[in-house]
N, C-alpha and C. Protein backbone atom coordinates (compact mmCIF):
# COMPACT_ATOMS: atom_id res chain seq x y z
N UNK A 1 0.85 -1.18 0.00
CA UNK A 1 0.00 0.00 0.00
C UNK A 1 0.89 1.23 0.00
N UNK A 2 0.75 2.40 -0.57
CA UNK A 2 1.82 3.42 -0.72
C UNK A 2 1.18 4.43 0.10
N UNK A 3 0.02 4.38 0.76
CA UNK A 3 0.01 4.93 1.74
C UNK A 3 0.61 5.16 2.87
N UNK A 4 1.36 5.51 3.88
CA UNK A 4 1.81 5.80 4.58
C UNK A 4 0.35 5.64 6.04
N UNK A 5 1.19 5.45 7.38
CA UNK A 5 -0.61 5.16 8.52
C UNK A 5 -0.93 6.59 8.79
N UNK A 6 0.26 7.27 9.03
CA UNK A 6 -0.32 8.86 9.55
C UNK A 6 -1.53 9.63 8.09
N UNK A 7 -0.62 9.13 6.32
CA UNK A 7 -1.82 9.68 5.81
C UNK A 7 -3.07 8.80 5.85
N UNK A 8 -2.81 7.73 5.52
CA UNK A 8 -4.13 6.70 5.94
C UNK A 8 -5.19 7.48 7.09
N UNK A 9 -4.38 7.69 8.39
CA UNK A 9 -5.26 7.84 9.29
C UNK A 9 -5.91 9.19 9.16
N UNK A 10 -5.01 10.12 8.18
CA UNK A 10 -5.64 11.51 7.74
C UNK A 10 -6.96 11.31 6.81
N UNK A 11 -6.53 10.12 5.78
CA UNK A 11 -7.94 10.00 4.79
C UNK A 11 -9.40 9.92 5.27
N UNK A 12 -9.07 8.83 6.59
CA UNK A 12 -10.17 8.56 7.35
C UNK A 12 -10.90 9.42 7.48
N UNK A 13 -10.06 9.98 9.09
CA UNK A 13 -10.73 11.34 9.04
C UNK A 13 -11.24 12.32 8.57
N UNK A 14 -11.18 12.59 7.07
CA UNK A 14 -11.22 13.32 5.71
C UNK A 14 -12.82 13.07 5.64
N UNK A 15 -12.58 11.50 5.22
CA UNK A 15 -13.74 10.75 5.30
C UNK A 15 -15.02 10.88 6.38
N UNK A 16 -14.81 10.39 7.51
CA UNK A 16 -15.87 11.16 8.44
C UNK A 16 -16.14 12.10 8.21
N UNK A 17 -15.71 12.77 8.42
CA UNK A 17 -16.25 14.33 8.25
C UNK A 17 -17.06 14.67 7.12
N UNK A 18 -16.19 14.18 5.81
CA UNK A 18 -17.28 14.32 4.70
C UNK A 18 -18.53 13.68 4.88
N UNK A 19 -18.77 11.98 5.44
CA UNK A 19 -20.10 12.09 5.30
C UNK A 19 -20.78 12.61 6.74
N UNK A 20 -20.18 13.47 7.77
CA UNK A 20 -20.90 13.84 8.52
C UNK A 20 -21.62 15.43 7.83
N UNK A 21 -20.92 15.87 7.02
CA UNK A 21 -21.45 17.34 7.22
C UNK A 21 -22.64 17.63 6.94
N UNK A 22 -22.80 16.77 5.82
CA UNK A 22 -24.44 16.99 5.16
C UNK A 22 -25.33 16.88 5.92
N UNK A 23 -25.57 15.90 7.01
CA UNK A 23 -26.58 15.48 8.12
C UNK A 23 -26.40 17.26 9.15
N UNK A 24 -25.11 17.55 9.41
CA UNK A 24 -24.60 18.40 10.48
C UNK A 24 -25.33 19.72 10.02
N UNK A 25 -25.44 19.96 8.42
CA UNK A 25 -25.61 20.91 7.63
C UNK A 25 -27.31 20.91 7.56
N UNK A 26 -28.06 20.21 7.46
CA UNK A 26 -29.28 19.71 7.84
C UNK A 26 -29.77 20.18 9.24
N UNK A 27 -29.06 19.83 10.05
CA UNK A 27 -29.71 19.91 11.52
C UNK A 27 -29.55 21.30 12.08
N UNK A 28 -28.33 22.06 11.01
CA UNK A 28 -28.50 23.88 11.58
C UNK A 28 -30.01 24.48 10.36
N UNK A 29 -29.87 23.51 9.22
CA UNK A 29 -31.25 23.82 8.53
C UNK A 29 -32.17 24.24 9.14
N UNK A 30 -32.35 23.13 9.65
CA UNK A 30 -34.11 22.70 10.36
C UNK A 30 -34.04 23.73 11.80
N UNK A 31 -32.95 24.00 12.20
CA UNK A 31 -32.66 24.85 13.46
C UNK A 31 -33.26 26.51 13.29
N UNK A 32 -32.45 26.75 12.07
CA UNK A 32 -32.86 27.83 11.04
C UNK A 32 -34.58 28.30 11.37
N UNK A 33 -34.83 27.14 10.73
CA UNK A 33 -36.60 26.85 9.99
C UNK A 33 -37.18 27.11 11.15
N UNK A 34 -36.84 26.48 12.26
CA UNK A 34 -37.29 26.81 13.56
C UNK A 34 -37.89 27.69 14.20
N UNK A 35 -36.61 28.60 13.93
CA UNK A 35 -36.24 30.00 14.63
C UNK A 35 -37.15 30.64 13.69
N UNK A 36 -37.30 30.85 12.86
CA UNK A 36 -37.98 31.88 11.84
C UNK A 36 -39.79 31.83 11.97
N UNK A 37 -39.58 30.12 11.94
CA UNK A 37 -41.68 30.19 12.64
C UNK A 37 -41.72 30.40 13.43
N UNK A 38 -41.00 30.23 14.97
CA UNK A 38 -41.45 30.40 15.85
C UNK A 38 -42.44 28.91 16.10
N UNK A 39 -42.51 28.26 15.81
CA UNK A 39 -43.15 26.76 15.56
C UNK A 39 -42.13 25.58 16.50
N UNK A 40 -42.59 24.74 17.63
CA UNK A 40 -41.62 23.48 18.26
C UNK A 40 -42.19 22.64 17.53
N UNK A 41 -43.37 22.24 16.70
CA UNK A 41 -43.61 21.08 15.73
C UNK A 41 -43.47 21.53 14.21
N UNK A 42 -43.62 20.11 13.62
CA UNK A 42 -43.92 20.18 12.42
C UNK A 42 -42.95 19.71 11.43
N UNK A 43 -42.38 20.12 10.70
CA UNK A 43 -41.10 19.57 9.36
C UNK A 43 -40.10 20.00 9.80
N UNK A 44 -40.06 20.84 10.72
CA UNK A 44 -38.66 21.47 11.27
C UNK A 44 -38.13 20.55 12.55
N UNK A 45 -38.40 19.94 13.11
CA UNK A 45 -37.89 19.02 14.24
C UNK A 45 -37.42 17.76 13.35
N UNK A 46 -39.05 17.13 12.45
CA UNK A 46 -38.38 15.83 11.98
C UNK A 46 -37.35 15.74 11.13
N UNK A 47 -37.15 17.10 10.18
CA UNK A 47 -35.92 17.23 9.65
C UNK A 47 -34.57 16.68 10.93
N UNK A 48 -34.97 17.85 11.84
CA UNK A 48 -33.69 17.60 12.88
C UNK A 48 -33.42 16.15 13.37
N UNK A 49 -34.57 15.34 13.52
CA UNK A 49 -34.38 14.20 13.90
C UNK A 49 -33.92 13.13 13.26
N UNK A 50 -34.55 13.56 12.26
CA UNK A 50 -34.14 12.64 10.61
C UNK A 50 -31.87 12.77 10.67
N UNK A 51 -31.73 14.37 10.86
CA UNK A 51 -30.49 14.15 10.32
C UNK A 51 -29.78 13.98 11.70
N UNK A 52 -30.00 13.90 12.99
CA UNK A 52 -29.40 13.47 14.08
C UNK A 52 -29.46 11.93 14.10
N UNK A 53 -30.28 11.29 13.57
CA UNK A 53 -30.04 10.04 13.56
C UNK A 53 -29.60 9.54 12.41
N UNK A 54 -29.09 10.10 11.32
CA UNK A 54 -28.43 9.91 10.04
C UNK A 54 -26.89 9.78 10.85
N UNK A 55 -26.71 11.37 11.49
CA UNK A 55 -25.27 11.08 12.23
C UNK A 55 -24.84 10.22 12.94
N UNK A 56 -25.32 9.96 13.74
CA UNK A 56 -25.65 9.03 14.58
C UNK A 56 -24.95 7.65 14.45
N UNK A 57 -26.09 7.15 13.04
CA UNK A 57 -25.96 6.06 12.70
C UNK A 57 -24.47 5.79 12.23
N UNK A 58 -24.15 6.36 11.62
CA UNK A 58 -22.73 6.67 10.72
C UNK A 58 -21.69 6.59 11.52
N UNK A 59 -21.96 7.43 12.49
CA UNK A 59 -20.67 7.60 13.47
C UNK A 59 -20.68 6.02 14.17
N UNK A 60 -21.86 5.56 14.64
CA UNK A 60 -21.48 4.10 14.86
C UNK A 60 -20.78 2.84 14.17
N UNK A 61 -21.31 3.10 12.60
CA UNK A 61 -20.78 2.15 11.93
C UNK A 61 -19.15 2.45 11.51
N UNK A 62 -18.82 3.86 11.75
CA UNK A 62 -17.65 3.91 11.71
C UNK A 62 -16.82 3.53 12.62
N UNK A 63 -17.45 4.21 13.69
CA UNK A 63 -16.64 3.69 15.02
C UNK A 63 -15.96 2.18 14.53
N UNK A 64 -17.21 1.22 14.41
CA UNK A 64 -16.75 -0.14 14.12
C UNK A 64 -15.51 -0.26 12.97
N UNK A 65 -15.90 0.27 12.07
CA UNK A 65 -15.57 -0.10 10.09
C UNK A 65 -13.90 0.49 10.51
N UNK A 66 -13.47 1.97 11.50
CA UNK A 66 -12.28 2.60 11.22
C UNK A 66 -11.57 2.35 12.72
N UNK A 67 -12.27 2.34 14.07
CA UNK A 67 -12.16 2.36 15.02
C UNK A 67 -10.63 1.12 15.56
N UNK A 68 -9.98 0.97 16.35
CA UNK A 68 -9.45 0.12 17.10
C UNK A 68 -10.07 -0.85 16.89
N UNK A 69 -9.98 -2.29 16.85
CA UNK A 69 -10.94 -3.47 17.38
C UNK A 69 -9.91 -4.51 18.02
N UNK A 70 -10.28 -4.73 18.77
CA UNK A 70 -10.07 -6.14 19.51
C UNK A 70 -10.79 -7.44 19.45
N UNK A 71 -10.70 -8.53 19.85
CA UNK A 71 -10.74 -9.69 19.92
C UNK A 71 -12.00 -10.18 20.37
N UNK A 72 -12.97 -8.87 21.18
CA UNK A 72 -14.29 -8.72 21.85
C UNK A 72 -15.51 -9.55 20.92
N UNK A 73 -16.34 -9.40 21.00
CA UNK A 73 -17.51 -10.57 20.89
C UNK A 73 -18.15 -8.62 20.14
N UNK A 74 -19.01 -9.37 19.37
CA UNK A 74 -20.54 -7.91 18.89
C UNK A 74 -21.41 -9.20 18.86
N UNK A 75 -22.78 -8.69 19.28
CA UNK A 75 -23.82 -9.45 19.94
C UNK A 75 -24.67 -9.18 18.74
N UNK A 76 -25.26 -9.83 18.07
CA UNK A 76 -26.18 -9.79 16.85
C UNK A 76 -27.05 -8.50 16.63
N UNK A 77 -27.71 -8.00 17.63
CA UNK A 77 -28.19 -7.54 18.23
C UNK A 77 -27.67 -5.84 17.66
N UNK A 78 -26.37 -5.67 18.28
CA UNK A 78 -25.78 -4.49 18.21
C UNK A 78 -25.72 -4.02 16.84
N UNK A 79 -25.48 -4.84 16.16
CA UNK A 79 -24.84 -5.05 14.31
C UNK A 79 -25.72 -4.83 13.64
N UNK A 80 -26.83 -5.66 13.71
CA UNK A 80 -28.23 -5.36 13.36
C UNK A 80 -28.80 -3.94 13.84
N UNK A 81 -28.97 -3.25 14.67
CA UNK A 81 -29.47 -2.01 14.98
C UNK A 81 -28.33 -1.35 14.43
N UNK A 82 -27.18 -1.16 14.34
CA UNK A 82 -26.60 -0.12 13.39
C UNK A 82 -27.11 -0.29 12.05
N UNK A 83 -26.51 -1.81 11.43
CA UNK A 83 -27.39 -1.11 9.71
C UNK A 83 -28.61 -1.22 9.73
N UNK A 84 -29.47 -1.46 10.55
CA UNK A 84 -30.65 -0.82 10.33
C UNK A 84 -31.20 0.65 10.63
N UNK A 85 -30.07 0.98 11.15
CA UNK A 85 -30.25 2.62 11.34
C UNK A 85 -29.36 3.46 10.08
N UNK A 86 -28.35 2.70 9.43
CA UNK A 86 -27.76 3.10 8.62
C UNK A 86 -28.88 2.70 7.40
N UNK A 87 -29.85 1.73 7.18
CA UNK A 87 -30.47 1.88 6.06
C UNK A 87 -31.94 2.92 6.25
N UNK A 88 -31.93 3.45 7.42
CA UNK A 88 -33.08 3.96 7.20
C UNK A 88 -33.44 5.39 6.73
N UNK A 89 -34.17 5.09 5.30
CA UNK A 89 -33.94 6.55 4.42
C UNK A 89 -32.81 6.17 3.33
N UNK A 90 -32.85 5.24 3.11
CA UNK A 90 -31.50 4.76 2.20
C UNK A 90 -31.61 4.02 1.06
N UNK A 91 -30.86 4.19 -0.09
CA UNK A 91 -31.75 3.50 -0.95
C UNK A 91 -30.99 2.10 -0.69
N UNK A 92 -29.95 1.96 0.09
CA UNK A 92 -28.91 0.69 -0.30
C UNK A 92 -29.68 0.39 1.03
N UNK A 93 -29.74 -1.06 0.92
CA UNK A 93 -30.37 -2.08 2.28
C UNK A 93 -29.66 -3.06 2.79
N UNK A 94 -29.46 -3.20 3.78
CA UNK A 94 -28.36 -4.40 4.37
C UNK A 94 -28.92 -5.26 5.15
N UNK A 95 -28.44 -6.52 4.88
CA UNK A 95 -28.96 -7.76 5.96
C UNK A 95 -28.06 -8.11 6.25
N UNK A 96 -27.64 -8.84 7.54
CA UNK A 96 -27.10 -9.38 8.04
C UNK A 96 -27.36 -10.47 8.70
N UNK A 97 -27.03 -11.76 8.50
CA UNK A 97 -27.57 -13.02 8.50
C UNK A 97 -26.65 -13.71 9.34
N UNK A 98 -25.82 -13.81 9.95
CA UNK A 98 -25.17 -14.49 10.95
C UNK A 98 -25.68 -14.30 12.13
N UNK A 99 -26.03 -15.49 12.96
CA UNK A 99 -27.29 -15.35 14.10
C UNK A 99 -26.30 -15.30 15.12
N UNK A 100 -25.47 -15.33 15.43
CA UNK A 100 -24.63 -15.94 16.80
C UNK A 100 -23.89 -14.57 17.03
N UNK A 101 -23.12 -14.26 17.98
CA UNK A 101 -22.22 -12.76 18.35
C UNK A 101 -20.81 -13.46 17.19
N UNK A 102 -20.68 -11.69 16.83
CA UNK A 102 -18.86 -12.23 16.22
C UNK A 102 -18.12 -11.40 16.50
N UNK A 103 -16.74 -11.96 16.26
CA UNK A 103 -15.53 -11.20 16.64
C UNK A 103 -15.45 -9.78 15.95
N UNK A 104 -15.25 -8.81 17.14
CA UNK A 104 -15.11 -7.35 16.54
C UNK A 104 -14.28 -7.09 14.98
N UNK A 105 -13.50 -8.27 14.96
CA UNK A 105 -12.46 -7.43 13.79
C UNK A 105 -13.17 -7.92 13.20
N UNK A 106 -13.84 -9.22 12.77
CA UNK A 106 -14.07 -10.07 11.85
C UNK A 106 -15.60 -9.31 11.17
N UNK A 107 -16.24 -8.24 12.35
CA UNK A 107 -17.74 -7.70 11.80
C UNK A 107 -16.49 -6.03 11.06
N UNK A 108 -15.71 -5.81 11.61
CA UNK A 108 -15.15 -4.77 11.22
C UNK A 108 -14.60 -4.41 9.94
N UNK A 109 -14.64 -5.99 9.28
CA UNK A 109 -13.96 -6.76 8.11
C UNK A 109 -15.44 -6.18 7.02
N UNK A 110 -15.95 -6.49 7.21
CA UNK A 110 -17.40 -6.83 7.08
C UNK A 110 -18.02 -5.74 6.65
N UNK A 111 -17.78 -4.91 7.61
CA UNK A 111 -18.53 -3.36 7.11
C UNK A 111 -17.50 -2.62 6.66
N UNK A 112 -16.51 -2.74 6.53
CA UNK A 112 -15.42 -2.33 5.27
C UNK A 112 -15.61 -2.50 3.85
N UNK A 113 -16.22 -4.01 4.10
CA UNK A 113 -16.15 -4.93 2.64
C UNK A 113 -18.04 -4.05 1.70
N UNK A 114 -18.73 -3.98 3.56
CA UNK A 114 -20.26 -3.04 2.74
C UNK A 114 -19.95 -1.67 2.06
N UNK A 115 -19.24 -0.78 2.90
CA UNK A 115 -18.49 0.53 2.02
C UNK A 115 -18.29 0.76 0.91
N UNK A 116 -17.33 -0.80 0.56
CA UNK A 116 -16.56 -0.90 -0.99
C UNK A 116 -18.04 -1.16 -1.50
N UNK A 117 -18.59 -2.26 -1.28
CA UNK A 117 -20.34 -2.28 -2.45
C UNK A 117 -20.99 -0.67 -2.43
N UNK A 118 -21.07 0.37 -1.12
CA UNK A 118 -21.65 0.87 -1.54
C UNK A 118 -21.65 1.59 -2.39
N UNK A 119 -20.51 1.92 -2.80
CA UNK A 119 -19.72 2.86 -4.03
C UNK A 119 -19.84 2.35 -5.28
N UNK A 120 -20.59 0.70 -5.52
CA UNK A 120 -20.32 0.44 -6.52
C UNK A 120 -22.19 0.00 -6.93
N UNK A 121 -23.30 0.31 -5.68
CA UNK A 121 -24.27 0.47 -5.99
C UNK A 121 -24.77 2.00 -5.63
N UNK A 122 -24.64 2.59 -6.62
CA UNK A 122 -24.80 4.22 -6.68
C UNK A 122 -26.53 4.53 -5.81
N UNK A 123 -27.31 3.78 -6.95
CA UNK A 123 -28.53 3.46 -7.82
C UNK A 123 -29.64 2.69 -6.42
N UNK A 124 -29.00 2.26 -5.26
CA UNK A 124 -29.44 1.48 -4.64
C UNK A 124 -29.40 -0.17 -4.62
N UNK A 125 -29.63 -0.99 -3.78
CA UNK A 125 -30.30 -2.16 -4.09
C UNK A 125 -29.57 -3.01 -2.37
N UNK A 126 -29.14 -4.01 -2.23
CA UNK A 126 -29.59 -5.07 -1.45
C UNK A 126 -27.94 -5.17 -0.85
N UNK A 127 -27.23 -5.55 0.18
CA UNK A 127 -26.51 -5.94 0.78
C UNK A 127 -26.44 -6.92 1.85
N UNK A 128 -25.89 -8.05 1.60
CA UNK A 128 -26.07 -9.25 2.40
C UNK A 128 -24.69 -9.90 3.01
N UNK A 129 -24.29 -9.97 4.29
CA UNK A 129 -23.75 -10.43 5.33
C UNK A 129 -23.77 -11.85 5.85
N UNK A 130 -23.27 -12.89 5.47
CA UNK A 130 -23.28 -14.37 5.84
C UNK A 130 -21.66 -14.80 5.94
N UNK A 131 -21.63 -15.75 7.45
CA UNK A 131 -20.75 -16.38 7.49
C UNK A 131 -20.78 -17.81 7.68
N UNK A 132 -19.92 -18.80 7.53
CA UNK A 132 -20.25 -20.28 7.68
C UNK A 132 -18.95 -20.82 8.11
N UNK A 133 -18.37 -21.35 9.15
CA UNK A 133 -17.28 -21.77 9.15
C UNK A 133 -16.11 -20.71 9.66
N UNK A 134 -16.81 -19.76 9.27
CA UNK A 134 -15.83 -18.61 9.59
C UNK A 134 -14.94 -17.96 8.48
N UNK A 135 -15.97 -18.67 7.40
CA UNK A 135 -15.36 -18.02 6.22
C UNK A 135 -16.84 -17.06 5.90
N UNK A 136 -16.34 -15.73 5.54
CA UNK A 136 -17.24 -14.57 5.28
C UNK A 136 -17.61 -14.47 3.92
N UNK A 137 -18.79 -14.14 3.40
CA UNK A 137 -19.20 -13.69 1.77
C UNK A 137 -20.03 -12.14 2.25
N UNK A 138 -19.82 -11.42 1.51
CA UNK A 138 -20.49 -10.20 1.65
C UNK A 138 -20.83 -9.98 0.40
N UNK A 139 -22.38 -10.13 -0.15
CA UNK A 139 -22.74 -9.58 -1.31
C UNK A 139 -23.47 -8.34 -1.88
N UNK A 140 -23.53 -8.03 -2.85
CA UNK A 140 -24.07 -6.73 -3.38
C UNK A 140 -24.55 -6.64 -4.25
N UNK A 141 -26.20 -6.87 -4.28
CA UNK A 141 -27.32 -7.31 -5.57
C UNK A 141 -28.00 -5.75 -6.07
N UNK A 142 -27.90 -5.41 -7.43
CA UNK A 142 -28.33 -4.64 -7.69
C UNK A 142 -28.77 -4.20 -9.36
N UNK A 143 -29.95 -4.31 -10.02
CA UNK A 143 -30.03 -4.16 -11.33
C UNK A 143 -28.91 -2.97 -12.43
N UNK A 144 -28.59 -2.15 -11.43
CA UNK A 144 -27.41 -1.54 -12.19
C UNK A 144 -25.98 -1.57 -11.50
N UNK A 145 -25.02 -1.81 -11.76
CA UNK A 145 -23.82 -1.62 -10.79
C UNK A 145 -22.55 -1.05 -11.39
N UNK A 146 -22.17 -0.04 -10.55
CA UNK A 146 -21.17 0.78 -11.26
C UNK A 146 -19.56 0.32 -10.91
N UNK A 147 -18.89 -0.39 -11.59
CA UNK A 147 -17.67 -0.83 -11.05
C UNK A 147 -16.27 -0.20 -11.38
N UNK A 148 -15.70 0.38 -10.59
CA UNK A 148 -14.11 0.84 -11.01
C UNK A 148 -13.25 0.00 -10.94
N UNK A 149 -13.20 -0.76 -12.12
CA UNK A 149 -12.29 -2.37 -12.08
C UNK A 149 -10.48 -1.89 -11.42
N UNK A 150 -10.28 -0.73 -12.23
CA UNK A 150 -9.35 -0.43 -10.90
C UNK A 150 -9.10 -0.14 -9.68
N UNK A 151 -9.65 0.31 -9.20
CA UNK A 151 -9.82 0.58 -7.76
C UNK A 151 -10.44 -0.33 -7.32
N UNK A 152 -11.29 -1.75 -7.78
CA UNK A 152 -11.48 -2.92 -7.06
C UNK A 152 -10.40 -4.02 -7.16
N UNK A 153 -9.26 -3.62 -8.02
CA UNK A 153 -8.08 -4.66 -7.92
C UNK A 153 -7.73 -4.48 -6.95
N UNK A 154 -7.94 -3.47 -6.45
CA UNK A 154 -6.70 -2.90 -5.17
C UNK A 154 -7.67 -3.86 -3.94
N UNK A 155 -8.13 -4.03 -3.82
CA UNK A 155 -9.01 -5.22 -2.62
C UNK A 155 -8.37 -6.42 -2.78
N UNK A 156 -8.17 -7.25 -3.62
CA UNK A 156 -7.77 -8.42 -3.40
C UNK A 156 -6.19 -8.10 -4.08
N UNK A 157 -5.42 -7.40 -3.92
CA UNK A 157 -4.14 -7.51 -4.19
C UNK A 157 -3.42 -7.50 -5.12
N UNK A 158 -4.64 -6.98 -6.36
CA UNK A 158 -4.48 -6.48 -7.43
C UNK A 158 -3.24 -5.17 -8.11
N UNK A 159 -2.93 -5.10 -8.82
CA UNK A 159 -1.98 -3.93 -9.18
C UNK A 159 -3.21 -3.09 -9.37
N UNK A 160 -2.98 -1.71 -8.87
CA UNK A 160 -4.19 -0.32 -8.73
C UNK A 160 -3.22 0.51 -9.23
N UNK A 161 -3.77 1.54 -10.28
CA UNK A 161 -2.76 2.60 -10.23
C UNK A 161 -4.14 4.06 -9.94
N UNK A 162 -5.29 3.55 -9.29
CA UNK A 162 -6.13 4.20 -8.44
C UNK A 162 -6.06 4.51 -7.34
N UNK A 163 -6.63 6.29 -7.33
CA UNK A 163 -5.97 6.97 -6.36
C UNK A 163 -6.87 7.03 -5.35
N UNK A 164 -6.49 6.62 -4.06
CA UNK A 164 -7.45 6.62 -2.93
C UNK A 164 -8.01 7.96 -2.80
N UNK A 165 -8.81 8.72 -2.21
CA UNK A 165 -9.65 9.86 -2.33
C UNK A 165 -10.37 9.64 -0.38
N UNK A 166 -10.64 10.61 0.15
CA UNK A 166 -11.08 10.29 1.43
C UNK A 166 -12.24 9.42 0.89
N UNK A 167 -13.01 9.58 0.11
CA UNK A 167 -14.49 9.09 0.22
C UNK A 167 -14.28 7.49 -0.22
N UNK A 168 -13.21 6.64 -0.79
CA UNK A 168 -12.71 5.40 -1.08
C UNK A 168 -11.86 5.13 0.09
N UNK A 169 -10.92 5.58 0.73
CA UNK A 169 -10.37 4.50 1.90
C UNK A 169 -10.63 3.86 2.05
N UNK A 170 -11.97 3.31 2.55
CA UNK A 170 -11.88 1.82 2.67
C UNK A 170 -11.07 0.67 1.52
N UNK A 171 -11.44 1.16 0.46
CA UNK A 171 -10.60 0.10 -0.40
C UNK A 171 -9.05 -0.22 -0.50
N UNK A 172 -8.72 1.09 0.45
CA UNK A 172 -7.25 0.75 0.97
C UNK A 172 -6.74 0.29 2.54
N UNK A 173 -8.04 0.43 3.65
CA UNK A 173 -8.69 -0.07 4.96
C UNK A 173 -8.26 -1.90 4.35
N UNK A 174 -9.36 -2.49 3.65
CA UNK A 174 -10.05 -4.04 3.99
C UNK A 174 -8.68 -4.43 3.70
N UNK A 175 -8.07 -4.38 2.27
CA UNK A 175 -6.97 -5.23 2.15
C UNK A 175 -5.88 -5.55 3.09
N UNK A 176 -5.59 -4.17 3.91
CA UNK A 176 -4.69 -4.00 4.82
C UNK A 176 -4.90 -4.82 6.40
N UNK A 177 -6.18 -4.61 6.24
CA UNK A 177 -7.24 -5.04 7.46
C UNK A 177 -6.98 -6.89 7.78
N UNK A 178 -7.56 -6.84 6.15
CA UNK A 178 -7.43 -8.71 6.51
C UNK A 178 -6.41 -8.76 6.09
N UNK A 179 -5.24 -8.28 5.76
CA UNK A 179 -3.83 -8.69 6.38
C UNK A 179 -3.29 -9.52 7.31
N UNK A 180 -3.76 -8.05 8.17
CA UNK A 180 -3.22 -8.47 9.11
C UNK A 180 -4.06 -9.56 10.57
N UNK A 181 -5.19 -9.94 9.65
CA UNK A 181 -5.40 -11.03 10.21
C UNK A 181 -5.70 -12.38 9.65
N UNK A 182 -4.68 -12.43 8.76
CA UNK A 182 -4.03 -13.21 7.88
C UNK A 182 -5.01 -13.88 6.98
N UNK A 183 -6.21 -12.91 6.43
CA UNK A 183 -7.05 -13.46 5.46
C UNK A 183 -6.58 -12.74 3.93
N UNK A 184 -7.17 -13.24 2.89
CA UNK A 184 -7.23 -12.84 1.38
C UNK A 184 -9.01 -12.78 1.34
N UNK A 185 -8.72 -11.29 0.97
CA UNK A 185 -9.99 -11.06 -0.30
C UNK A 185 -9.87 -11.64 -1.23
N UNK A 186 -10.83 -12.11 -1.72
CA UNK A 186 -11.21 -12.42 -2.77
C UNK A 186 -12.42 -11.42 -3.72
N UNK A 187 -12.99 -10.95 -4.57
CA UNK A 187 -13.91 -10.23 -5.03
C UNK A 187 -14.38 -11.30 -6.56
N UNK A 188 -15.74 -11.54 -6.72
CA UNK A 188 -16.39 -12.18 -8.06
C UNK A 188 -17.21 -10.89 -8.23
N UNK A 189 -17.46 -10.92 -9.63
CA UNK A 189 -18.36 -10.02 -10.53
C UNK A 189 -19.10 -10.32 -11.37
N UNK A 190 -20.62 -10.40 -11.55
CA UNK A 190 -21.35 -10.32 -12.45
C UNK A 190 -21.76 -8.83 -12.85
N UNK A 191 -22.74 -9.29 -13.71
CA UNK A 191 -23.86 -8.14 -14.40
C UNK A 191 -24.56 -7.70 -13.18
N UNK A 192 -24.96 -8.07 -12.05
CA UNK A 192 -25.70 -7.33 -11.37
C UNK A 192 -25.39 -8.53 -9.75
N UNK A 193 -24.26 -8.35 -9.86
CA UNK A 193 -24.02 -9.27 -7.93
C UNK A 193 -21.97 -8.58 -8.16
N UNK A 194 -22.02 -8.15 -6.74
CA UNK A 194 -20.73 -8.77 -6.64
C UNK A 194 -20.39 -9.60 -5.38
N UNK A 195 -19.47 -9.95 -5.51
CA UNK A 195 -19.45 -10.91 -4.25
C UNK A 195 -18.02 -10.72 -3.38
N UNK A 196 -17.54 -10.52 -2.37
CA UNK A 196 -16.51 -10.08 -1.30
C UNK A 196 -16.57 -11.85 -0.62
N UNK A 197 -15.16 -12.44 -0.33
CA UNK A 197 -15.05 -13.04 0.22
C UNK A 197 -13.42 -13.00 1.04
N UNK A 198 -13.77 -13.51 2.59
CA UNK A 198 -12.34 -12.90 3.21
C UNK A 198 -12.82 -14.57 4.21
C-alpha cells in the first residue's frame, strides 16, 4: 500500500467528516426553519431528527468499520441495529444473516467490505452479510452496478494505479485489514451481484 498510517489515518478522518457534514448541515437547517416560525412542531424538528439520527448512525458504523478493534464478541443484536439505522432513508439495504455474536475485527472486516459495495451500488439495491465456518461472503445485488475495475483490484491484491480519495479508503482499509489477520480477499463479478469473500 503506498500509503503511509499517519496519511491513511488523515484520509479517514477526511472521510468522516465528509459524510458527517451533510446530516450536520441539515440539523443547523431545520434549526434555522425553527427560529424563523417560531413553531416546536412540524417539518422542522423531523428534519432535525431525521439528520441526528443519520449522524448518529454513521458515526457508529464507523466507530466499528475505522475504530481500534479487539478480539471482543458484537452481539447480533448491536450489528443489526446499526445497519438498520444506517439503512433507514437509504436507498442501499443491508442484511445481516449471521445469528450468533462475532468477533469485533471479523464484523469490522465486514462493514469495510459493505463501504466498498456501496460505491459500486450508486442506484441502490440489497446488501447481504453471511458467514459459515468462519469463512465470510459479503454480497451486493443490484439491477445496475457501477464498477471501477481499478480501484477494485486494489481489494484483493491487485496492481491499482487508483488513487485513494477520502471518500474510497476503505478500499485501501479491507486489504490491509485482513492482512493483518491473515485473510485474502477475494472479489467475483457479475452483471448485477458482486461478491466479497475474506
Amino acid at each position: 500500500m503506498s500509503e503511509n498510517s499517519v496519511n491513511l489515518a488523515a484520509l479517514i478522518a477526511s472521510r468522516i467528516c465528509h459524510d458527517l457534514i451533510s446530516p450536520i448541515g441539515a440539523i443547523n437547517n431545520g434549526l434555522e426553519l425553527l427560529g424563523m416560525s417560531g413553531d416546536l412542531g412540524g417539518p422542522e424538528l423531523e428534519l432535525i431528527a431525521d439528520s441526528v439520527g443519520n449522524a448518529n448512525a454513521r458515526i457508529r458504523f464507523f466507530r466499528v468499520a475505522y475504530g481500534s478493534a479487539s478480539d471482543q464478541q458484537m452481539g447480533r443484536a448491536e450489528v443489526v441495529s446499526i445497519l438498520e439505522d444506517m439503512c433507514r432513508g437509504a436507498r442501499l439495504q443491508y442484511q445481516w444473516s449471521p445469528l450468533d455474536a462475532c468477533n469485533r475485527r471479523e464484523v469490522r472486516l465486514a462493514f469495510l467490505a459493505l463501504q466498498c459495495l456501496e460505491t459500486a451500488l450508486p442506484y441502490g439495491g440489497k446488501a447481504k452479510v453471511f458467514c459459515a465456518d468462519g469463512k465470510w461472503t459479503v454480497i451486493g445485488e443490484a439491477t445496475k452496478i457501477n464498477v471501477d475495475d481499478d480501484l477494485w483490484a486494489r481489494i484483493s491484491g491487485g496492481q491499482s494505479r487508483a488513487t485513494v480519495t477520502p471518500a474510497l479508503v476503505q478500499f485501501a482499509m479491507l486489504p490491509e485489514v485482513a492482512k493483518e489477520m491473515g485473510r485474502t480477499v477475494r472479489v467475483e463479478q457479475s452483471l448485477d451481484k458482486i461478491t466479497i469473500n475474506f
